[in-house]
C-alpha atoms as a PDB file:
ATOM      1  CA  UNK A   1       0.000   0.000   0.000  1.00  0.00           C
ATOM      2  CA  UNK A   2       3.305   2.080   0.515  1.00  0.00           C
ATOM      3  CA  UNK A   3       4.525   1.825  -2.546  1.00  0.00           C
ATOM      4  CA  UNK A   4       1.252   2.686  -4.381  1.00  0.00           C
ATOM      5  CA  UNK A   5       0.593   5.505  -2.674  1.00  0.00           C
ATOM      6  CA  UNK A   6       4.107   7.078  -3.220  1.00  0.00           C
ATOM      7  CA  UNK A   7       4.007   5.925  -6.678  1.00  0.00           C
ATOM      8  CA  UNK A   8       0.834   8.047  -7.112  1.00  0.00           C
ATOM      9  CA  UNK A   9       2.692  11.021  -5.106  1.00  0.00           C
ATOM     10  CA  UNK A  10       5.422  10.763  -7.923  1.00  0.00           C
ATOM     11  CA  UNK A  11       2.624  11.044 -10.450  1.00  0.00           C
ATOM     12  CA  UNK A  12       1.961  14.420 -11.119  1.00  0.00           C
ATOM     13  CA  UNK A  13       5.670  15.581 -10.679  1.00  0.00           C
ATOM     14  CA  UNK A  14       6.379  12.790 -13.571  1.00  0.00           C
ATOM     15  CA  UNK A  15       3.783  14.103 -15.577  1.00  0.00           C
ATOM     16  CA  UNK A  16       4.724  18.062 -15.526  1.00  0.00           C
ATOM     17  CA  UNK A  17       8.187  16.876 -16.214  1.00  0.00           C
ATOM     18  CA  UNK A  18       7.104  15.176 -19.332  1.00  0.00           C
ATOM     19  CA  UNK A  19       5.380  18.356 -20.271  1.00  0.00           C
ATOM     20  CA  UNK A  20       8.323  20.685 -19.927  1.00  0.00           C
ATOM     21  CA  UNK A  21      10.423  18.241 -21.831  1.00  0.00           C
ATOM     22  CA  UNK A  22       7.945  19.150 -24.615  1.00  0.00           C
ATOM     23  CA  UNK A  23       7.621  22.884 -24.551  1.00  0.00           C
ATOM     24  CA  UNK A  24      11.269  22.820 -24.967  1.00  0.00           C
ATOM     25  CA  UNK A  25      11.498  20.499 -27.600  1.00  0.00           C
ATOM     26  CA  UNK A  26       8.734  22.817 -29.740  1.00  0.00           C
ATOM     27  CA  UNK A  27       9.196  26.295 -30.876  1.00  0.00           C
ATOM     28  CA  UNK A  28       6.524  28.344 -32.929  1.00  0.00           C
ATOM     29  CA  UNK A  29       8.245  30.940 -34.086  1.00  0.00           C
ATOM     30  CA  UNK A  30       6.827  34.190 -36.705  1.00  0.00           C
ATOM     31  CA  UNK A  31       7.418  34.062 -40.826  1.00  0.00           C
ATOM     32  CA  UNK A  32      10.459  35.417 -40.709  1.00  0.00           C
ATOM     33  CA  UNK A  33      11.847  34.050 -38.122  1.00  0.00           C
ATOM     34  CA  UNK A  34      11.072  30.670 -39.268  1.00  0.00           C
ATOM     35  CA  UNK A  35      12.492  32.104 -42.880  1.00  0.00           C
ATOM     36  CA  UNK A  36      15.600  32.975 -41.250  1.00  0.00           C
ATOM     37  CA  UNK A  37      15.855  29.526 -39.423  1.00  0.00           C
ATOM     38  CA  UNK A  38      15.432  27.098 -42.462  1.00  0.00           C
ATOM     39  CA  UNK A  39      18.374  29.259 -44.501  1.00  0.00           C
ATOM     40  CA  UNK A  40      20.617  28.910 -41.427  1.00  0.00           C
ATOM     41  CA  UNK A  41      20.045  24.878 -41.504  1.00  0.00           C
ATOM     42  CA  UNK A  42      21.859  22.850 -43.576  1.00  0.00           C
ATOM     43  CA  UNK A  43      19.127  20.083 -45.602  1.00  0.00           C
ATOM     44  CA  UNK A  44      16.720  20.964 -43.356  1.00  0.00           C
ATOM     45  CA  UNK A  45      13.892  18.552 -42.423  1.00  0.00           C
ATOM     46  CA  UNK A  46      10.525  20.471 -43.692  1.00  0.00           C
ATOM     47  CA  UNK A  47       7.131  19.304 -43.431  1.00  0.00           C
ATOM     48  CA  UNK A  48       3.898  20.163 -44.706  1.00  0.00           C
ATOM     49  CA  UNK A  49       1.351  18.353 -42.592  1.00  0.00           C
ATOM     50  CA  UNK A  50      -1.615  19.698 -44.880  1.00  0.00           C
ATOM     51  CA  UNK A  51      -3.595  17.485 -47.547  1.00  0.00           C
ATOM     52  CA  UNK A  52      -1.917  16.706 -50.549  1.00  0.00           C
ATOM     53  CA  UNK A  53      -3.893  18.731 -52.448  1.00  0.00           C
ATOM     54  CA  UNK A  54      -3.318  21.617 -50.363  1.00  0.00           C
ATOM     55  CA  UNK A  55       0.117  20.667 -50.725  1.00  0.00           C
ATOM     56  CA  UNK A  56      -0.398  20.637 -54.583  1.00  0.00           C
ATOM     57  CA  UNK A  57      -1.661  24.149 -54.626  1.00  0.00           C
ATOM     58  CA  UNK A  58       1.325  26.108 -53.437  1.00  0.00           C
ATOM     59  CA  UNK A  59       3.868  24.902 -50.678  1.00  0.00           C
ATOM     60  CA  UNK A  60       7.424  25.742 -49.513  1.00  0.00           C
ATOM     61  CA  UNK A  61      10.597  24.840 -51.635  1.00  0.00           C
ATOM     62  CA  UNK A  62      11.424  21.589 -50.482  1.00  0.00           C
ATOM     63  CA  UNK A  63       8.936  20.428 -48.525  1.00  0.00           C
ATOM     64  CA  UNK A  64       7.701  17.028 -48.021  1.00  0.00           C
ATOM     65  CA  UNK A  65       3.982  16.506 -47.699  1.00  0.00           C
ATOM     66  CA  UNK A  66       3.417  14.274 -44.542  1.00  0.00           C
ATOM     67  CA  UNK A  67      -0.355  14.606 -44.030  1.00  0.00           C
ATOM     68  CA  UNK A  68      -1.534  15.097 -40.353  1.00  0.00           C
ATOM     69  CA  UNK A  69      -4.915  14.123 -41.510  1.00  0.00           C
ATOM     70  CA  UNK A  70      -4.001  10.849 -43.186  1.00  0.00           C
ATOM     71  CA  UNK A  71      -2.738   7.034 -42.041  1.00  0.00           C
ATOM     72  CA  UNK A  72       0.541   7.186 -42.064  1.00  0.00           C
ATOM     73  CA  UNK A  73       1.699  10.160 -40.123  1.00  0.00           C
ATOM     74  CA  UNK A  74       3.523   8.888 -37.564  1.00  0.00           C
ATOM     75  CA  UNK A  75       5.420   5.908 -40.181  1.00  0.00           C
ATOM     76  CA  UNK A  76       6.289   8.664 -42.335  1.00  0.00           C
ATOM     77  CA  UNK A  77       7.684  11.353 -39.224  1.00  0.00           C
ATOM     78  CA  UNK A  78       9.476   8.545 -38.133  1.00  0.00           C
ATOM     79  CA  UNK A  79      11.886   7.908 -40.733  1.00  0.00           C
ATOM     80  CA  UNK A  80      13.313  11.545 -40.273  1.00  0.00           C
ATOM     81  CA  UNK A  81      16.046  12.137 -38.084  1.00  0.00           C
ATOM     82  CA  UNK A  82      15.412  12.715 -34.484  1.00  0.00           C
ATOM     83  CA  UNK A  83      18.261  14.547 -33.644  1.00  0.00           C
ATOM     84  CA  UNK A  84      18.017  16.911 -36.319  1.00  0.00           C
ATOM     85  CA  UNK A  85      16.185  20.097 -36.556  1.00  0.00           C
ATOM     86  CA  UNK A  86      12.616  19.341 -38.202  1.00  0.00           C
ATOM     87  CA  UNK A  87      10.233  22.246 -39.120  1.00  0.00           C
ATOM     88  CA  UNK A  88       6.195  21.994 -39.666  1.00  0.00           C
ATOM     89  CA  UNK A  89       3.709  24.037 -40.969  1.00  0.00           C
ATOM     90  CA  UNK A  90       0.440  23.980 -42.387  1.00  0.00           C
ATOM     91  CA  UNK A  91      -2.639  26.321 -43.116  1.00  0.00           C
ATOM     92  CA  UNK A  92      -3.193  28.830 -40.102  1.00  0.00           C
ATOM     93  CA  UNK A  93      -0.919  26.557 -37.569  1.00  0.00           C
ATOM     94  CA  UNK A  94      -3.833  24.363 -35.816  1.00  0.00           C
ATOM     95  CA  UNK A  95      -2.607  20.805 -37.426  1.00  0.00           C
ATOM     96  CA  UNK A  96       1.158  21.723 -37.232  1.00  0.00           C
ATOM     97  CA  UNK A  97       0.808  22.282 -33.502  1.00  0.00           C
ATOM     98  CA  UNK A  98      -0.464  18.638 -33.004  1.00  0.00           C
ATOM     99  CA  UNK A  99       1.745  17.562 -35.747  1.00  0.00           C
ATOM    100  CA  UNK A 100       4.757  18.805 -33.854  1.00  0.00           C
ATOM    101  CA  UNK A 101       3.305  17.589 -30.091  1.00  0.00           C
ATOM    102  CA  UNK A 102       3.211  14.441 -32.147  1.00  0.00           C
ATOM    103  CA  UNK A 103       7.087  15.059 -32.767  1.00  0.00           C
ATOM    104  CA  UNK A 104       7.496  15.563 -29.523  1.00  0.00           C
ATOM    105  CA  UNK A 105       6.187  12.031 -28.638  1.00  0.00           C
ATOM    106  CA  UNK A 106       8.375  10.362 -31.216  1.00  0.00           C
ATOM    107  CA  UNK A 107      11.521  11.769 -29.444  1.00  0.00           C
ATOM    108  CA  UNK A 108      12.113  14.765 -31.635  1.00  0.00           C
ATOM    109  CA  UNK A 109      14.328  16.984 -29.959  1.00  0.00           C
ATOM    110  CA  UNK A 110      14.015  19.975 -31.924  1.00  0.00           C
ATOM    111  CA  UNK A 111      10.675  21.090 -33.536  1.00  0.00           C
ATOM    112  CA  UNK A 112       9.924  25.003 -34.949  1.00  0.00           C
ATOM    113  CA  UNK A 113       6.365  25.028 -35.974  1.00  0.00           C
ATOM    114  CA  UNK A 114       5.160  28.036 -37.999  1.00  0.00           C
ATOM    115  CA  UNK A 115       2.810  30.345 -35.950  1.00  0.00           C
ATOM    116  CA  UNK A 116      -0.013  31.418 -38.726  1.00  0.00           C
ATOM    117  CA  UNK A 117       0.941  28.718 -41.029  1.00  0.00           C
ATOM    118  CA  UNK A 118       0.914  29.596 -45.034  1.00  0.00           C
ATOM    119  CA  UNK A 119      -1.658  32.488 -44.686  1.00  0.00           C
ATOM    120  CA  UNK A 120       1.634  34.058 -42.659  1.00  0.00           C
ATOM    121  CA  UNK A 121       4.377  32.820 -44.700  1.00  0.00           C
ATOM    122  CA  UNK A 122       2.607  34.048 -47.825  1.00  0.00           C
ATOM    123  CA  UNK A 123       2.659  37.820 -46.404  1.00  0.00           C
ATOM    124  CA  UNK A 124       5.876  37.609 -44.815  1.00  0.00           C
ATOM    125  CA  UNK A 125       7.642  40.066 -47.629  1.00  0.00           C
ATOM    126  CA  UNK A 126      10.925  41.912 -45.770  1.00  0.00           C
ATOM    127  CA  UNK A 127      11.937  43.604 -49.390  1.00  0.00           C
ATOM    128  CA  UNK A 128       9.498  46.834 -48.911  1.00  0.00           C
ATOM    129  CA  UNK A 129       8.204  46.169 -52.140  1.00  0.00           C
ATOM    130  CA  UNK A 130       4.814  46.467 -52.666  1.00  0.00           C
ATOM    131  CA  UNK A 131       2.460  43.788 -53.976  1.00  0.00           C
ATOM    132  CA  UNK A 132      -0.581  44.420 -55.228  1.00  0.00           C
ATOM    133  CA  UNK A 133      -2.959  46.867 -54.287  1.00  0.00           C
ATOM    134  CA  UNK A 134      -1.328  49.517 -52.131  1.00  0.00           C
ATOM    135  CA  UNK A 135      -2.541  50.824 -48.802  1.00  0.00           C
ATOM    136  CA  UNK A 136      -3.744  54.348 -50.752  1.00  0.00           C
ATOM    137  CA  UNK A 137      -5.382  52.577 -53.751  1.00  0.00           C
ATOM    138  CA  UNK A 138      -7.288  50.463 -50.863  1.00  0.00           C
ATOM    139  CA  UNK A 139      -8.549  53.478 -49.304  1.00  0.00           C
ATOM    140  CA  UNK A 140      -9.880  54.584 -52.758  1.00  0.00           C
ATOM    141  CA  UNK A 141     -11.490  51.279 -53.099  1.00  0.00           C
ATOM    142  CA  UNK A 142     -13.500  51.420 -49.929  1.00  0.00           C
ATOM    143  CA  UNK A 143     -14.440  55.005 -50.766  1.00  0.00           C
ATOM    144  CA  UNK A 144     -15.494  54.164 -54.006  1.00  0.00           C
ATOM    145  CA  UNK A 145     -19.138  53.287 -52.971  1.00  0.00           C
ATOM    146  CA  UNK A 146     -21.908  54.324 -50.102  1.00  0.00           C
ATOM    147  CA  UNK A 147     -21.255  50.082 -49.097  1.00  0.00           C
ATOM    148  CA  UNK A 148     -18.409  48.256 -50.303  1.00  0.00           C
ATOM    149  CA  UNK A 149     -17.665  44.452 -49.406  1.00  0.00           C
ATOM    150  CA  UNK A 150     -14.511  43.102 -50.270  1.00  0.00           C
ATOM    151  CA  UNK A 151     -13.610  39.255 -50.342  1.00  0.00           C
ATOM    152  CA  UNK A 152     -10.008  38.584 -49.066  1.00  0.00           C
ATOM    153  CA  UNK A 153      -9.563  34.867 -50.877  1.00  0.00           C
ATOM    154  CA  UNK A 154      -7.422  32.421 -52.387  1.00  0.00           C
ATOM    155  CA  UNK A 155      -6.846  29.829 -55.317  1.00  0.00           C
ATOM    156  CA  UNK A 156      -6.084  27.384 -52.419  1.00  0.00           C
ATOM    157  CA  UNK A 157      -8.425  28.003 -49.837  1.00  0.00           C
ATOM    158  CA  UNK A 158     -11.309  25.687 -49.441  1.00  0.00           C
ATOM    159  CA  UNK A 159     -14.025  27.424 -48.261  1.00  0.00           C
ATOM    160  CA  UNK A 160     -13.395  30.351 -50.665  1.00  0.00           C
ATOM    161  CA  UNK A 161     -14.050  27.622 -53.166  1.00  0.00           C
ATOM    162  CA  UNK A 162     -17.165  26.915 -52.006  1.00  0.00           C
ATOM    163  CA  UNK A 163     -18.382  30.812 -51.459  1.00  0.00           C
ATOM    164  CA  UNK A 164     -17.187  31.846 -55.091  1.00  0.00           C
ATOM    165  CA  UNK A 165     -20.148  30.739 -56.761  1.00  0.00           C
ATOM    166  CA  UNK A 166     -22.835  32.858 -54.485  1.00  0.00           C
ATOM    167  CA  UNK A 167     -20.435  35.822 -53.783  1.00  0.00           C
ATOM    168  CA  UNK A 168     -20.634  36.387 -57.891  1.00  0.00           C
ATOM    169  CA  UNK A 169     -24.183  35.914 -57.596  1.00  0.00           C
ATOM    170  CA  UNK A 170     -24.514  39.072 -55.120  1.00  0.00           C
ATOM    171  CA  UNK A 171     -22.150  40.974 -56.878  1.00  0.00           C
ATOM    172  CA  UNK A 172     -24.682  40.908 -59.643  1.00  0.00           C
ATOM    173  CA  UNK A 173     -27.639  40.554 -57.767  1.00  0.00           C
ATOM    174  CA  UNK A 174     -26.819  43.336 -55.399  1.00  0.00           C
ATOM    175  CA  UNK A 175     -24.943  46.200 -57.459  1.00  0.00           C
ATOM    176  CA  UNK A 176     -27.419  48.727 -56.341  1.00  0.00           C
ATOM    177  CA  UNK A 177     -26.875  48.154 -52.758  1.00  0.00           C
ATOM    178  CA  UNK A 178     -23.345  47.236 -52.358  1.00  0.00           C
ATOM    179  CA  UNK A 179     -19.858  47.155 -54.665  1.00  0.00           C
ATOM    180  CA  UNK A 180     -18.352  43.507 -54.425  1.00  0.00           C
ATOM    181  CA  UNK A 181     -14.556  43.330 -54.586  1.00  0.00           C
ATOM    182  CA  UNK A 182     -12.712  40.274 -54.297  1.00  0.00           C
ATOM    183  CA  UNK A 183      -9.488  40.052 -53.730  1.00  0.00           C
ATOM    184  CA  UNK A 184      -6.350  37.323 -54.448  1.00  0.00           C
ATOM    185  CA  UNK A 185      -4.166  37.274 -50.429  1.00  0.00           C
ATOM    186  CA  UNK A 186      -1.281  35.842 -52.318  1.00  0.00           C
ATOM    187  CA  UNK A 187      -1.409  38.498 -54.792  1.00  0.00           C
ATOM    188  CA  UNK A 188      -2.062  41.648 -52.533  1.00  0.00           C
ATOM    189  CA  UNK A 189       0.568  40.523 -49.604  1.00  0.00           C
ATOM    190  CA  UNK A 190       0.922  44.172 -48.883  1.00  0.00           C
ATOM    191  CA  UNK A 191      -2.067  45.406 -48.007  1.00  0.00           C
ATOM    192  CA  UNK A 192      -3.513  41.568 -46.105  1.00  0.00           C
ATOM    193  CA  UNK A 193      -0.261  42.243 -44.149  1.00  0.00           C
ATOM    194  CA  UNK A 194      -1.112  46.020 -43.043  1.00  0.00           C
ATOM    195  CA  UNK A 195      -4.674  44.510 -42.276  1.00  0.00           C
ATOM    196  CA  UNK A 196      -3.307  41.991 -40.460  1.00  0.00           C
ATOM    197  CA  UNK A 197      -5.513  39.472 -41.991  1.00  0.00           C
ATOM    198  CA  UNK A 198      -5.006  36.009 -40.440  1.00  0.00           C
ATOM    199  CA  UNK A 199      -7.792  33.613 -42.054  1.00  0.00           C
ATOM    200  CA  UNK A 200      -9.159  33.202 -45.018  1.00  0.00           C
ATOM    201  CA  UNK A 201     -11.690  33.843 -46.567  1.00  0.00           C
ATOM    202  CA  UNK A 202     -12.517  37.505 -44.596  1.00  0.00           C
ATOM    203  CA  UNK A 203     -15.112  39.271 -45.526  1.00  0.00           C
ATOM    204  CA  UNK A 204     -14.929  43.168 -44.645  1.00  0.00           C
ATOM    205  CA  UNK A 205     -17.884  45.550 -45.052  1.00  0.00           C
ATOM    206  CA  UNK A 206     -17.252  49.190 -45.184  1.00  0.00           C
ATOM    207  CA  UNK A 207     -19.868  52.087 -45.338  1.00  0.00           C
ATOM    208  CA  UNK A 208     -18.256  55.454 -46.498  1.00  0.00           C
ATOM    209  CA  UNK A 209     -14.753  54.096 -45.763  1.00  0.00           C
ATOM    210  CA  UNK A 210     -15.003  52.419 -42.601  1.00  0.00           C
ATOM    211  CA  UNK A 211     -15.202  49.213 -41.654  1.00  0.00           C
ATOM    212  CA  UNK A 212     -18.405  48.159 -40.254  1.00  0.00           C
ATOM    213  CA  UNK A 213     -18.176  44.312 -40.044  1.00  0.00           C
ATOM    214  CA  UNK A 214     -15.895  41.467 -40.330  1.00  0.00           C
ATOM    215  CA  UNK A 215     -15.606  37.956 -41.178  1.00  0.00           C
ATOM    216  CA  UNK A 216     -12.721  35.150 -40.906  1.00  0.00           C
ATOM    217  CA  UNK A 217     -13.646  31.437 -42.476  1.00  0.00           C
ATOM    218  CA  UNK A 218     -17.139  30.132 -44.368  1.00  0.00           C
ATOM    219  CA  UNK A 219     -20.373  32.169 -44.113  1.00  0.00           C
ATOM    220  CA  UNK A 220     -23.353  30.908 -45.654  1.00  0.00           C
ATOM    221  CA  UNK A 221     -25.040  33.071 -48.678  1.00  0.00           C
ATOM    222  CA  UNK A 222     -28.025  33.245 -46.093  1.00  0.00           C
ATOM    223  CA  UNK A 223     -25.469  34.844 -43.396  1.00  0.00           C
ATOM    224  CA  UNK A 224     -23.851  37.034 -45.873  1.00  0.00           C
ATOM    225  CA  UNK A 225     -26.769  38.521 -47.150  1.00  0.00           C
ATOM    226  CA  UNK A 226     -27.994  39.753 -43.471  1.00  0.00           C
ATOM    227  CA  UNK A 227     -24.965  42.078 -43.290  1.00  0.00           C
ATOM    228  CA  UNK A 228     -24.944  43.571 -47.003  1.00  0.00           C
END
């Protein structure tokens, strides 16, 4: 009875030493820090833990698709080297987190996951140079109309997929009451970065230039329609 009760004594102080081993194995670390990182490391170990078709769309240069979401996650992690840096990212950073916990597990010793995933990778831009629509042209744009809506999306974003078809409907459907503008993230970094847009799709609804309502992820036409 002695030695059960000490052994559940030892418990928790077992069990929060098991957690701080993993905190310190895992870093998530900003765009350009994780940019900076990867250069510095010599055949680095890069994973993107998205779908492959996600994958397929646009990923980082060289990185191997190990999908969080599929069978073989762990069988494929576990061929990489453990004592080696490994990196992960993925959409906004929700699956890379358990991806690299996962790491963690396997008795990786040194994970940097990428805080915001590709939505902050693809707006990480240190060169000044602007791309796409500039912050002054945007201010036009939301001027432009009593009610404008604009639709931050992208060619790889699911849900944006599935709102296309209804959004064009309103923009034709609606003209009287509202301008429709969507919008490419990948190819206006500049101004998604000064709006400090972190999901996608947003939706942003401005009435004589200032923003009135906002909108991160899928909406249904139904929604959408209440607030134009």
């Amino acid at each position: 009875m002695k030695t059960s009760f000490r052994y559940l004594l030892l418990l928790p102080f077992l069990f929060l030493s098991c957690q701080g081993q993993t905190s310190k194995a895992i870093q998530t670390i900003d765009a350009k820090t994780y940019a900076e990182k990867l250069k510095a490391t010599n055949n680095p170990q890069l994973l993107d833990v998205r779908t492959p078709e996600e994958y397929k769309d646009g990923h980082i240069d060289n990185a191997a698709n190990v999908n969080w979401n599929g069978d073989n996650f762990v069988t494929e992690a576990s061929k990489y080297d453990k004592s080696k840096p490994i990196f992960v990212y993925c959409k906004a950073g929700g699956r890379s987190a358990k991806a690299a916990d996962k790491l963690a597990e396997l008795g990786f010793t040194e994970i940097y996951n990428l805080d915001g995933g590709m939505m902050k990778w693809n707006t990480n831009d240190t060169s000044g140079k602007i791309i796409g629509i500039c912050d002054q042209e945007f201010g036009e744009l939301i001027k432009s109309s009593d009610k404008v809506m604009i639709d931050f999306n992208a060619k790889w974003c699911e849900p944006c997929k599935k709102m296309k078809p209804y959004i064009s409907k309103l923009e034709t459907e609606m003209k009287d009451k509202v301008k429709i503008v969507s919008l490419d993230a990948d190819e206006n970094k500049t101004i998604v970065q000064q709006l400090k847009l972190d999901g996608l799709p947003t939706i942003i609804v401005y009435e004589k230039g200032k923003e009135v309502w906002r909108n991160v992820g899928f909406i249904s036409e139904e929604d959408l329609k209440k607030h134009l």
